[in-house]
N, C-alpha and C. Protein backbone atom coordinates (compact mmCIF):
# COMPACT_ATOMS: atom_id res chain seq x y z
N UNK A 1 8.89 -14.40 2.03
CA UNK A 1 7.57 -14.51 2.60
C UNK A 1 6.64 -13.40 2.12
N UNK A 2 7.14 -12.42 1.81
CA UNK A 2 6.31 -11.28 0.87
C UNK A 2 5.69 -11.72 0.22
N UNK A 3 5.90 -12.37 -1.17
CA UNK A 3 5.81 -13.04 -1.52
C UNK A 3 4.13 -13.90 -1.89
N UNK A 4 3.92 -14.61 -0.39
CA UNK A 4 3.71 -15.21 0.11
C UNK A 4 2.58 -14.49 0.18
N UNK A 5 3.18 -13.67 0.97
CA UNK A 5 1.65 -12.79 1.50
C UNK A 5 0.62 -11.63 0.42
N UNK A 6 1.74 -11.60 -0.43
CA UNK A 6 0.60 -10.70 -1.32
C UNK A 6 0.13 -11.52 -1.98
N UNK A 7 0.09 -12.91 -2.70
CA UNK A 7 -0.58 -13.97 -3.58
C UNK A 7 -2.19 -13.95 -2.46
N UNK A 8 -1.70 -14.30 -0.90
CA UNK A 8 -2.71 -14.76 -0.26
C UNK A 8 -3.54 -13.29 0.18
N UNK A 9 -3.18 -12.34 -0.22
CA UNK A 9 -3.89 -11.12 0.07
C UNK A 9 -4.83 -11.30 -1.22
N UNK A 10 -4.23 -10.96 -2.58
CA UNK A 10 -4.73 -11.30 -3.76
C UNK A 10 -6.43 -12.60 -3.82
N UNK A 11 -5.59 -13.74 -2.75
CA UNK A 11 -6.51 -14.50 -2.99
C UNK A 11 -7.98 -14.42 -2.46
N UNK A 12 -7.41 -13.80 -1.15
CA UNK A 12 -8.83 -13.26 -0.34
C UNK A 12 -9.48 -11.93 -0.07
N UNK A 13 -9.18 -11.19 -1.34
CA UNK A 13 -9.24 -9.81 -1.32
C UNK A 13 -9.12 -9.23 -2.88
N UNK A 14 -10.47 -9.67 -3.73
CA UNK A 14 -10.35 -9.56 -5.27
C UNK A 14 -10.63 -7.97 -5.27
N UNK A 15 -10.18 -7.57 -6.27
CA UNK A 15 -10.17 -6.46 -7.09
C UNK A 15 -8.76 -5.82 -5.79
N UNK A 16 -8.29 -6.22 -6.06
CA UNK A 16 -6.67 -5.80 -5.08
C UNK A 16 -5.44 -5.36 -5.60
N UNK A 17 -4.51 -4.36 -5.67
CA UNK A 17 -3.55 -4.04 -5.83
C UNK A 17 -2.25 -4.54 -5.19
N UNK A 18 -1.50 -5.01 -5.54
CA UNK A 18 -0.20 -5.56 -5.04
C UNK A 18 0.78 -5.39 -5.98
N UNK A 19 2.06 -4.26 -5.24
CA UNK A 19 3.39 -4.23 -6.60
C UNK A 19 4.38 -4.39 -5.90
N UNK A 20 5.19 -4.72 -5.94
CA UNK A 20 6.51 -5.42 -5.29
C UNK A 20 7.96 -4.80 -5.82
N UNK A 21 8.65 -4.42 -5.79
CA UNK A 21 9.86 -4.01 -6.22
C UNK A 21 10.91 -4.64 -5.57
N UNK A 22 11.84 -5.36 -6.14
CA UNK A 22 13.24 -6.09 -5.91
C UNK A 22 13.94 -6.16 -6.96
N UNK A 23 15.08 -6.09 -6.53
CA UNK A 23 16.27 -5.70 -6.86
C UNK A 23 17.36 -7.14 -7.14
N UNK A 24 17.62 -7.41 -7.76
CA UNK A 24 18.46 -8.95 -7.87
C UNK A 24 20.26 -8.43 -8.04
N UNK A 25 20.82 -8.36 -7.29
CA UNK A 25 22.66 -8.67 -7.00
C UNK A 25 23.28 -9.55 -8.17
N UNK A 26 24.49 -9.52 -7.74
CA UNK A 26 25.31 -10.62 -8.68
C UNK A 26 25.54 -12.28 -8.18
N UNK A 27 25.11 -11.64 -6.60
CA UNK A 27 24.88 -13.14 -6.81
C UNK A 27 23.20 -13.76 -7.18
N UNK A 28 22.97 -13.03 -7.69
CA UNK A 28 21.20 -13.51 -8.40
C UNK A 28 20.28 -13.68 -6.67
N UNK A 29 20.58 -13.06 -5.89
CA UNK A 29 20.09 -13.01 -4.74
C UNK A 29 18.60 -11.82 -4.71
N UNK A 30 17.23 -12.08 -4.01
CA UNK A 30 16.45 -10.91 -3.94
C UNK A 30 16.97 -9.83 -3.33
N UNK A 31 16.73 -8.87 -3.61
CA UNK A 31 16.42 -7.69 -2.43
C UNK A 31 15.69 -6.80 -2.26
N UNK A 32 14.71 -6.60 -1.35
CA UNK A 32 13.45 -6.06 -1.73
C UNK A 32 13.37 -4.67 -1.32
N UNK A 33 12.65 -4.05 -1.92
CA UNK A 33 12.77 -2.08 -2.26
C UNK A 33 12.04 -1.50 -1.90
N UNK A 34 10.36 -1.62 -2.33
CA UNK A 34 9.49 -1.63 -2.04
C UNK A 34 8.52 -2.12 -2.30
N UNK A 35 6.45 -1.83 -1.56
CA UNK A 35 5.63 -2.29 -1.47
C UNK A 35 5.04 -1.70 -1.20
N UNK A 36 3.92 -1.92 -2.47
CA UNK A 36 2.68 -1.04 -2.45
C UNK A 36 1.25 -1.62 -2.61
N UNK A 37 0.12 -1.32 -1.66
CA UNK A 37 -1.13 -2.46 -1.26
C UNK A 37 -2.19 -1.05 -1.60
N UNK A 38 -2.83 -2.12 -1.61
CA UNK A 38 -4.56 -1.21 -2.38
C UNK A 38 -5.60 -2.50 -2.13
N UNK A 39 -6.33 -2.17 -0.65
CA UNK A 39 -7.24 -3.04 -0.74
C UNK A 39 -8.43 -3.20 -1.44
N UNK A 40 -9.28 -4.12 -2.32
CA UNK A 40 -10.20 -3.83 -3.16
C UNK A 40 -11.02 -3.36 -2.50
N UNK A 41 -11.78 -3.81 -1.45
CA UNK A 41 -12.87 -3.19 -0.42
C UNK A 41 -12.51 -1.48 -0.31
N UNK A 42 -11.39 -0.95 -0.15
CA UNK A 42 -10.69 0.26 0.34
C UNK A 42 -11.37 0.91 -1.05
N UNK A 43 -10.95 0.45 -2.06
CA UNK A 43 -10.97 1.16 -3.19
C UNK A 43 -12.32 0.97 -3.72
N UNK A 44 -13.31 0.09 -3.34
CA UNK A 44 -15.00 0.66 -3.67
C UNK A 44 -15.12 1.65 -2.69
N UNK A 45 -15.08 1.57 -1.64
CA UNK A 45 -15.46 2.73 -0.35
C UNK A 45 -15.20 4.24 -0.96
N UNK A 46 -14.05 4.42 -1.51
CA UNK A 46 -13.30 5.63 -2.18
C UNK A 46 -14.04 6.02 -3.01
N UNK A 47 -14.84 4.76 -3.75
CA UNK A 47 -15.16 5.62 -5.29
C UNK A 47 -16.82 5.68 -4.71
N UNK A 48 -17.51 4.98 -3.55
CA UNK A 48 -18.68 5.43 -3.47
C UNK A 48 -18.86 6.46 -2.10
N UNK A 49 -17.74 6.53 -1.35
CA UNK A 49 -18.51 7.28 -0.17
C UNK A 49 -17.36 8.44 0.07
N UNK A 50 -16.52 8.44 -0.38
CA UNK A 50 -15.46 9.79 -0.56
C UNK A 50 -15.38 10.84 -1.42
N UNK A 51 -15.01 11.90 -1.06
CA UNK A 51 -14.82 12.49 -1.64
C UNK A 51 -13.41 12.37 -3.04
N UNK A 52 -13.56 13.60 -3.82
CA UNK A 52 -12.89 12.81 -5.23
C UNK A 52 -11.51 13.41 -4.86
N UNK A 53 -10.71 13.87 -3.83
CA UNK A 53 -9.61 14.84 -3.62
C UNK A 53 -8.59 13.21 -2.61
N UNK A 54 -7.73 13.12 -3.10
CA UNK A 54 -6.65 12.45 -2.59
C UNK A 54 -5.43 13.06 -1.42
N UNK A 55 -5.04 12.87 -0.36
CA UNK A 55 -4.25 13.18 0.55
C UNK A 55 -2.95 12.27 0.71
N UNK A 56 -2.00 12.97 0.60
CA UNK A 56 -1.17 12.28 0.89
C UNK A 56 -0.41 12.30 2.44
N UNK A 57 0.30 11.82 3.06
CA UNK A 57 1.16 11.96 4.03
C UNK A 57 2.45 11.08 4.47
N UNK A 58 3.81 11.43 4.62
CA UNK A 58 4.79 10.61 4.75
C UNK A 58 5.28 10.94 6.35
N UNK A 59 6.21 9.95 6.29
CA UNK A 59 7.20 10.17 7.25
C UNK A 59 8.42 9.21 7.14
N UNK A 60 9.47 9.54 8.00
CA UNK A 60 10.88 8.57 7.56
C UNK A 60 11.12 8.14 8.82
N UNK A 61 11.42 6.89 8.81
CA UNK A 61 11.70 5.68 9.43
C UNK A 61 13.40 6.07 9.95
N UNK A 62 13.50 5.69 11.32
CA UNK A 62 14.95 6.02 11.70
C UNK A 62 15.36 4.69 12.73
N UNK A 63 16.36 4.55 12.68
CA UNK A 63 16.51 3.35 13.66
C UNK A 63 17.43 2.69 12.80
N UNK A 64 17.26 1.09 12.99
CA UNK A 64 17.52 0.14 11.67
C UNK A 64 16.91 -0.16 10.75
N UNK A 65 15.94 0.58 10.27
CA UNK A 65 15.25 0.66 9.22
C UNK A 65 14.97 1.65 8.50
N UNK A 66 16.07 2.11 7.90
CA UNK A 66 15.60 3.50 7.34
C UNK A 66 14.86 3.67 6.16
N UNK A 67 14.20 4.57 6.08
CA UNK A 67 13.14 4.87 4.62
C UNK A 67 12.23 5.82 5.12
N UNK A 68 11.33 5.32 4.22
CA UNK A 68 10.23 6.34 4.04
C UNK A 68 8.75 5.22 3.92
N UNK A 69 7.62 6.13 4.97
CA UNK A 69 6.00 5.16 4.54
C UNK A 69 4.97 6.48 3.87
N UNK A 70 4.59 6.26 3.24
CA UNK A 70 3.70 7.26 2.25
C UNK A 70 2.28 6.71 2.08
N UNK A 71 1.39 7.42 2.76
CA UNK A 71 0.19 6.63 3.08
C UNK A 71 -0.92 7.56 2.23
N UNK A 72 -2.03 6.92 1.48
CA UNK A 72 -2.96 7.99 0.61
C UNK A 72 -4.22 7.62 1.82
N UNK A 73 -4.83 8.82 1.90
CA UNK A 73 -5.95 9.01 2.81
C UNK A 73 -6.91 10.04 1.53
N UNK A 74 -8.25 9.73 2.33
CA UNK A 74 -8.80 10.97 2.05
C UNK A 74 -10.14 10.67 3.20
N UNK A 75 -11.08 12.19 3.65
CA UNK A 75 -12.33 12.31 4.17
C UNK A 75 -13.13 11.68 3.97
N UNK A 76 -13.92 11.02 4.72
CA UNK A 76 -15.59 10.34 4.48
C UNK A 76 -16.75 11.45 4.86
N UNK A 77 -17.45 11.03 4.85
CA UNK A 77 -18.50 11.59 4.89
C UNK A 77 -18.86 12.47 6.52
N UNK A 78 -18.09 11.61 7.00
CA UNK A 78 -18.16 12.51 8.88
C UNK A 78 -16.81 13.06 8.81
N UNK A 79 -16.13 13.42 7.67
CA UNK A 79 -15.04 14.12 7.79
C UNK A 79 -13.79 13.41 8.83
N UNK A 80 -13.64 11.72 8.52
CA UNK A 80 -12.40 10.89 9.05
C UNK A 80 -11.82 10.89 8.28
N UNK A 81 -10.87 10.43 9.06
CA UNK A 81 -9.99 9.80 8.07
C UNK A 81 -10.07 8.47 7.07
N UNK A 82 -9.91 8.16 5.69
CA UNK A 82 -10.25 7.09 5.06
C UNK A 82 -9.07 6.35 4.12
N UNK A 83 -8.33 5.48 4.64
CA UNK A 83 -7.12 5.09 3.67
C UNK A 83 -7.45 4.38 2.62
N UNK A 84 -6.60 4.66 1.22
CA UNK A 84 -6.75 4.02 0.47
C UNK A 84 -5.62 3.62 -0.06
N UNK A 85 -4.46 3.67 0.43
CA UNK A 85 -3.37 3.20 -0.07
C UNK A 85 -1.69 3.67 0.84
């Protein structure tokens, strides 16, 4: 369903980033790794009302889902927060 959803992100959301990483087994089965989104709207906002300095911030996932989410921010103009990835 990933899949799925980044074609239809793609479709209603031009100038868009979508990368997918999976992993294929022996039995030729998916398995998916990661996912990375860049909304096009996100990414005009960045290049006209932000500043040019990128932020990063993570954290790790504990439970039954372990990993990691790595989110790019940077400041607007009232000094918020502004994601771009």
């Amino acid at each position: 369903m990933i899949m799925d959803y980044a074609n239809e992100l793609l479709n209603k959301n031009p100038n868009s980033s979508v990368k997918i990483d999976v992993d294929t087994n022996a039995n030729r089965e998916s398995i998916f790794k990661s996912l990375y989104i860049c909304i096009g709207s996100l990414k005009r906002g960045f290049l006209y009302g932000c500043r040019r300095v990128l932020c990063l911030d993570a954290c790790f996932l504990k439970g039954p889902w372990n990993g990691q989410v790595l989110v790019a921010f940077d400041r607007d103009a009232n000094n918020e927060m502004y994601p771009v990835a």
